[in-house]
Protein backbone atom coordinates (compact mmCIF):
# COMPACT_ATOMS: atom_id res chain seq x y z
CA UNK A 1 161.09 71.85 317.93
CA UNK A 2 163.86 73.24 320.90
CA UNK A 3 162.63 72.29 324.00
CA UNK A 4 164.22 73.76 327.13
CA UNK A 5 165.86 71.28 329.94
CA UNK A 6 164.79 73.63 332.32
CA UNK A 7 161.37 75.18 331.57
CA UNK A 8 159.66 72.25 329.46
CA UNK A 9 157.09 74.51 328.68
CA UNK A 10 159.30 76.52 327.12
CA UNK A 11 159.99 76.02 323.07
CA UNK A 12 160.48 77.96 319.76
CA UNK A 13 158.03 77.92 317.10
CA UNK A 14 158.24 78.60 313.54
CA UNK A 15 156.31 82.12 312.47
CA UNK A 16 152.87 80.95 311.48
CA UNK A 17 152.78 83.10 307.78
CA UNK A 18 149.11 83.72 307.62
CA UNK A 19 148.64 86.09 305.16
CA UNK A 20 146.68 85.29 302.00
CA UNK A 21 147.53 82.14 299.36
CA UNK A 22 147.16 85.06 296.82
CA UNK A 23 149.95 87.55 298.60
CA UNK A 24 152.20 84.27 299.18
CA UNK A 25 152.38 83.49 295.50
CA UNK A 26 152.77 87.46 294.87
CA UNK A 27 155.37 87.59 297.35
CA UNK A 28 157.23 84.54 296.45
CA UNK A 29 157.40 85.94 292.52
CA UNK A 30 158.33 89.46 293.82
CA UNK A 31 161.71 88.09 295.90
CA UNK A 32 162.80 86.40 292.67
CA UNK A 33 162.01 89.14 290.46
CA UNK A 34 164.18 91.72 292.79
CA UNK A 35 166.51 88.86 293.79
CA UNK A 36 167.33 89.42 290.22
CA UNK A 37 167.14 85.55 289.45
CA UNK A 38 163.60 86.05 287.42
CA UNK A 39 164.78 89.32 284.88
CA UNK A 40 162.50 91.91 283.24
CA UNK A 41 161.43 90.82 280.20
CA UNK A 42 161.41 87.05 280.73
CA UNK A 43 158.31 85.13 280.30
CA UNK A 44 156.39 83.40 283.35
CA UNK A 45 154.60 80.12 282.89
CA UNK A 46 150.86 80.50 282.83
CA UNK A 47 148.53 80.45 285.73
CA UNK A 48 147.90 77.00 285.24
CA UNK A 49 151.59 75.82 284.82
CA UNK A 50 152.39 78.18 288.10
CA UNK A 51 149.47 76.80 290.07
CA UNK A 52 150.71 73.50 289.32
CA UNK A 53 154.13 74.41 290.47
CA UNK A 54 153.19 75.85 293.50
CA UNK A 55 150.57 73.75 294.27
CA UNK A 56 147.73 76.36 295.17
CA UNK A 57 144.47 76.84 293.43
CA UNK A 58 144.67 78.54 289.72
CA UNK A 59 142.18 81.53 291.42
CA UNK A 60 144.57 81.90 294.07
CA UNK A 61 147.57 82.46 291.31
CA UNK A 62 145.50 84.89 289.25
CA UNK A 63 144.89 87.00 292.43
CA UNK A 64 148.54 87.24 293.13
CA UNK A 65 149.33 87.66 289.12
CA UNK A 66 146.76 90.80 289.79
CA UNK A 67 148.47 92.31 292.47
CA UNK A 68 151.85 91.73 290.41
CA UNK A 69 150.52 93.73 287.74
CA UNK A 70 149.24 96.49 290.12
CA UNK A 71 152.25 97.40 291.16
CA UNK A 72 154.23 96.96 287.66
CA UNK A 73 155.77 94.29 288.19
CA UNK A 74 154.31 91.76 285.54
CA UNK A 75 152.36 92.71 282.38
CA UNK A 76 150.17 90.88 279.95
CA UNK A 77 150.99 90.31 276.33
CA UNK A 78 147.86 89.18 273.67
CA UNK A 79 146.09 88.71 276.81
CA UNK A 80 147.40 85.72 278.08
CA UNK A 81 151.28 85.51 278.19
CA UNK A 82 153.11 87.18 281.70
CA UNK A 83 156.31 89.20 281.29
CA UNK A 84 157.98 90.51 283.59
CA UNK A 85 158.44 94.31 283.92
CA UNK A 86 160.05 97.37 285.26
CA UNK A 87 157.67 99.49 286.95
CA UNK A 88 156.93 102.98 285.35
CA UNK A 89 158.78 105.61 287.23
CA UNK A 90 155.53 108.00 287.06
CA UNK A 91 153.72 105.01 288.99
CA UNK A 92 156.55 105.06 291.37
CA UNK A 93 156.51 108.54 291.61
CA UNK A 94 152.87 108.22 292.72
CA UNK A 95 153.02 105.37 295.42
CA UNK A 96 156.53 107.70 297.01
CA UNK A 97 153.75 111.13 296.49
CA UNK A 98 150.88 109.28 298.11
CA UNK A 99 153.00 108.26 300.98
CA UNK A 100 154.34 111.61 301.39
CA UNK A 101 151.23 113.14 301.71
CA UNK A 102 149.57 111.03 303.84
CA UNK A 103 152.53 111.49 306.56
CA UNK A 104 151.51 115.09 306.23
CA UNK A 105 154.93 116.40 304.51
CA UNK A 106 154.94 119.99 304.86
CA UNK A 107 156.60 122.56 302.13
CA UNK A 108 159.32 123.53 304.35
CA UNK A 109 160.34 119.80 304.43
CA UNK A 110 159.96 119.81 300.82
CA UNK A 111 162.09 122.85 300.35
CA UNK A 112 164.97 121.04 302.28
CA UNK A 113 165.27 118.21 300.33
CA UNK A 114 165.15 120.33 296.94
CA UNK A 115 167.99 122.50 298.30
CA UNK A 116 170.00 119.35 298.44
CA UNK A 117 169.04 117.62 295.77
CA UNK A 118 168.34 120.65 292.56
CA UNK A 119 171.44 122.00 292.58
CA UNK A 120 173.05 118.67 292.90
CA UNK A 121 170.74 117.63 290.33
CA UNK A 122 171.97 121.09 287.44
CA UNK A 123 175.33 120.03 288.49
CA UNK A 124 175.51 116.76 287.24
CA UNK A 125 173.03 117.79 284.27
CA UNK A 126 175.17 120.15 283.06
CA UNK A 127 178.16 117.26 282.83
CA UNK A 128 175.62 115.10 281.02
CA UNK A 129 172.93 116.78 279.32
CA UNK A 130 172.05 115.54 275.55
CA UNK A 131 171.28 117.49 272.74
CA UNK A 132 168.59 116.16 272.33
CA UNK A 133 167.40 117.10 276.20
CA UNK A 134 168.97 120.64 275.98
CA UNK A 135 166.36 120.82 272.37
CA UNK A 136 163.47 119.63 275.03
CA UNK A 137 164.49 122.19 277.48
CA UNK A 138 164.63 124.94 275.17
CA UNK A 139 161.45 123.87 273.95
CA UNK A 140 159.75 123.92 276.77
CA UNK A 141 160.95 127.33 277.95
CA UNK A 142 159.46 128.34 274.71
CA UNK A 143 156.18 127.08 275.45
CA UNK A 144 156.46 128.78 278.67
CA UNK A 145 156.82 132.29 277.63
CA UNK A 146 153.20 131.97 275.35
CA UNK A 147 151.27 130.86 278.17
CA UNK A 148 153.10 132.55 280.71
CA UNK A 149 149.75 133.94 282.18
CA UNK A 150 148.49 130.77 281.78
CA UNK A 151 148.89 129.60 285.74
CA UNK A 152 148.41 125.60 285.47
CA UNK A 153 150.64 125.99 282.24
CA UNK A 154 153.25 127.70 284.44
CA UNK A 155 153.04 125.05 287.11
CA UNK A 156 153.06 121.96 284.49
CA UNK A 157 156.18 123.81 282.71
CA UNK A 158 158.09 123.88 285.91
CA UNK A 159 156.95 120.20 286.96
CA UNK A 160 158.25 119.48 283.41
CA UNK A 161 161.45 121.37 283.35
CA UNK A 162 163.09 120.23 286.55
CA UNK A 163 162.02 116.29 285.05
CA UNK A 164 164.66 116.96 281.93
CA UNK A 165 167.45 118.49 284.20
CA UNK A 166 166.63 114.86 286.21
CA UNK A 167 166.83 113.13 283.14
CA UNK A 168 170.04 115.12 281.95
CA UNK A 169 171.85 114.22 285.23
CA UNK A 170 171.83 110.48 283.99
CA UNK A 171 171.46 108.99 287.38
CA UNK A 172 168.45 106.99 288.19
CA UNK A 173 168.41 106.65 291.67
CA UNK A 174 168.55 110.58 291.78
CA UNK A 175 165.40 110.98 289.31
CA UNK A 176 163.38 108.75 291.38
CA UNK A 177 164.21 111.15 293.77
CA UNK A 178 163.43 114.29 292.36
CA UNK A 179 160.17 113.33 290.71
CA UNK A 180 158.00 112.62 294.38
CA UNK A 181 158.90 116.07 295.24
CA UNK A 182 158.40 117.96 292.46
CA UNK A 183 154.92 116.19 291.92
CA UNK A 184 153.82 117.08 295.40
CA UNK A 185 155.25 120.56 295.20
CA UNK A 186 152.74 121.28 292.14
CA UNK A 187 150.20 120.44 295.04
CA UNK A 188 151.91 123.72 297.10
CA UNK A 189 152.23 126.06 294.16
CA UNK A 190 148.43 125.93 292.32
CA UNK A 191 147.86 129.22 294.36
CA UNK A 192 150.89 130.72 294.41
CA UNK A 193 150.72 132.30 290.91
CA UNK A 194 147.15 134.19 291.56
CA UNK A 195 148.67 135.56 295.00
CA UNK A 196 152.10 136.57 293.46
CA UNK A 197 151.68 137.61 290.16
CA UNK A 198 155.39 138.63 289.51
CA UNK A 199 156.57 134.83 290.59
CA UNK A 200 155.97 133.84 287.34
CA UNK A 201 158.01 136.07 285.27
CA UNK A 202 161.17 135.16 287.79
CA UNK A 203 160.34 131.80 287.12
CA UNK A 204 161.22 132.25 283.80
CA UNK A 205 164.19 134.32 283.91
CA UNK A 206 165.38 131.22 286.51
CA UNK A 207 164.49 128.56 283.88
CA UNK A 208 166.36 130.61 281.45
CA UNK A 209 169.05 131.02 282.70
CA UNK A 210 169.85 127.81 284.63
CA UNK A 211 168.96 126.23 281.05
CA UNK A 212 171.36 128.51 279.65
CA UNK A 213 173.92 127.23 282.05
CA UNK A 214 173.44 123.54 281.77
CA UNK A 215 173.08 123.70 278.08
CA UNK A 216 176.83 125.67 277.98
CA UNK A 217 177.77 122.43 280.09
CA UNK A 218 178.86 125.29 283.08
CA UNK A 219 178.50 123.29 285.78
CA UNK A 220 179.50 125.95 288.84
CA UNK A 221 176.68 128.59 286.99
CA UNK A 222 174.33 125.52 286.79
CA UNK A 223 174.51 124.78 290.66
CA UNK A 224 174.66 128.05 291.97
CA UNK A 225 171.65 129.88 289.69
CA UNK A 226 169.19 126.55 290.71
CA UNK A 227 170.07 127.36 293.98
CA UNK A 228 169.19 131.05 293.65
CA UNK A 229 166.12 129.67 291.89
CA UNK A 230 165.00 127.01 295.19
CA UNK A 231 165.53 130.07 297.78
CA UNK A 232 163.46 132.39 295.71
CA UNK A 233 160.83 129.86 295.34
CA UNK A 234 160.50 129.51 299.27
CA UNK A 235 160.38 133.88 299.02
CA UNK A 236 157.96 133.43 296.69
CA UNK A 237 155.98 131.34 298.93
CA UNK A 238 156.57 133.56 302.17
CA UNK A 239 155.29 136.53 299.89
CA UNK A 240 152.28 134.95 299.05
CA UNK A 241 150.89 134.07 302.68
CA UNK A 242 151.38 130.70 302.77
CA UNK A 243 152.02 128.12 305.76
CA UNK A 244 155.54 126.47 305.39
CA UNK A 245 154.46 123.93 308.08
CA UNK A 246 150.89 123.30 306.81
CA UNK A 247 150.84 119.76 305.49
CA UNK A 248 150.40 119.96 301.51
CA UNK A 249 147.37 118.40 300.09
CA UNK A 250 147.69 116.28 297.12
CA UNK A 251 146.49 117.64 293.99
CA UNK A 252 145.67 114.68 292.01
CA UNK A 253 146.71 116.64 288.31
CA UNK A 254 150.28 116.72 289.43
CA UNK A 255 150.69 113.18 288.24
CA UNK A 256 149.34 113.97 284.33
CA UNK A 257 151.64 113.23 281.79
């Protein structure tokens, strides 16, 4: 303890950490799980042989075992043994949604990060794409068109479709992105089809043809028809009477497989 020559009542504590036993232990697991020195996949020791390590209570490590496996971080296998895991990104998607919503994110902010991001997003797809995702995306534009009147099939279809041009573009960091935003955005668009019935039939001639882009690996057609396709959505929108500043309430379906 630093005491000061001139003030004697003046010194510098350490930060009291008063949170929880259980969040400690959960904390102190977390840091070496992103620290990268604990790795997905490896095996912890067992509540009893960490509570002896640590030197807490074995009720205090199963809390903080609990809140690891909350969040995704730790999993069970037979019941008993801990491994360590990489979250699921629909999970992640969720906690990023949730947040999103509750800070009142409106659909014009929305719309500005898809401008940026969608076309970005066909470009690189169209570099990347499989043929086993270009199958997918065919397929689902296939299951579009019989249940294009169908409105929540629409909106799941479009949810769905923008995922595999994520997944085509091969970079994780940008589909972690994309999939917040397109899961609040089917919050914004479960009226949109009853108000504007003709939306739906541009939606597929969009899908179409940016699919028929990315799958010729075109990568110039790819960014500049799923840019078309983002400014007609916010037409689409504008058409159909609805607030671009209004906060957009969370539909909990978005996040369905």
């Amino acid at each position: 303890m630093a005491i000061s020559p001139d003030r004697p009542d003046s010194f510098n504590l350490p930060v009291l950490d008063t949170a929880p036993g259980y969040k400690r232990v959960a904390d102190l697991i977390e840091r070496e799980i992103v620290g990268g020195r604990i790795k997905p996949g490896d095996m912890l020791p067992t509540e009893i042989e960490l509570a002896a390590q640590l030197g807490v209570h074995r009720s205090t490590v199963r809390e903080g075992i609990r809140s690891l496996e909350n969040s995704g971080l730790i999993k069970r296998v037979g019941g008993k043994r801990l491994i360590v895991s990489v979250p699921e990104q629909s999970a992640v998607a969720w906690y990023n949604t949730r947040a999103m919503a509750l800070r009142k994110v409106s659909f014009f902010e929305l719309w500005e990060v898809q401008m940026e991001i969608e076309p970005f997003c066909a470009d690189l797809a169209a570099a990347r794409i499989t043929d086993q995702l270009a199958d997918e995306m065919r397929e689902s534009l296939r299951r579009l068109e019989e249940n294009l009147e169908d409105d929540e099939a629409v909106i799941a279809h479009d949810i769905e479709f923008h995922r595999i041009i994520a997944r085509a573009a091969r970079n994780g960091a940008l589909e972690l992105s994309v999939e917040p935003v397109s899961v609040l955005l089917f919050s914004a668009t479960t009226t949109l089809y009853q108000k504007v019935p003709p939306a739906r039939h541009r939606l597929l001639q969009a899908h179409k043809t940016i699919a028929d882009a990315i799958c010729a690996r075109d990568r110039d057609a790819a960014r500049e028809w799923m840019t078309k396709h983002i400014r007609d959505f916010r037409r689409g929108y504008l058409i159909a009477g609805l607030s671009m500043d209004a906060p957009i309430t969370l539909d909990p379906r978005a996040m369905r497989p």
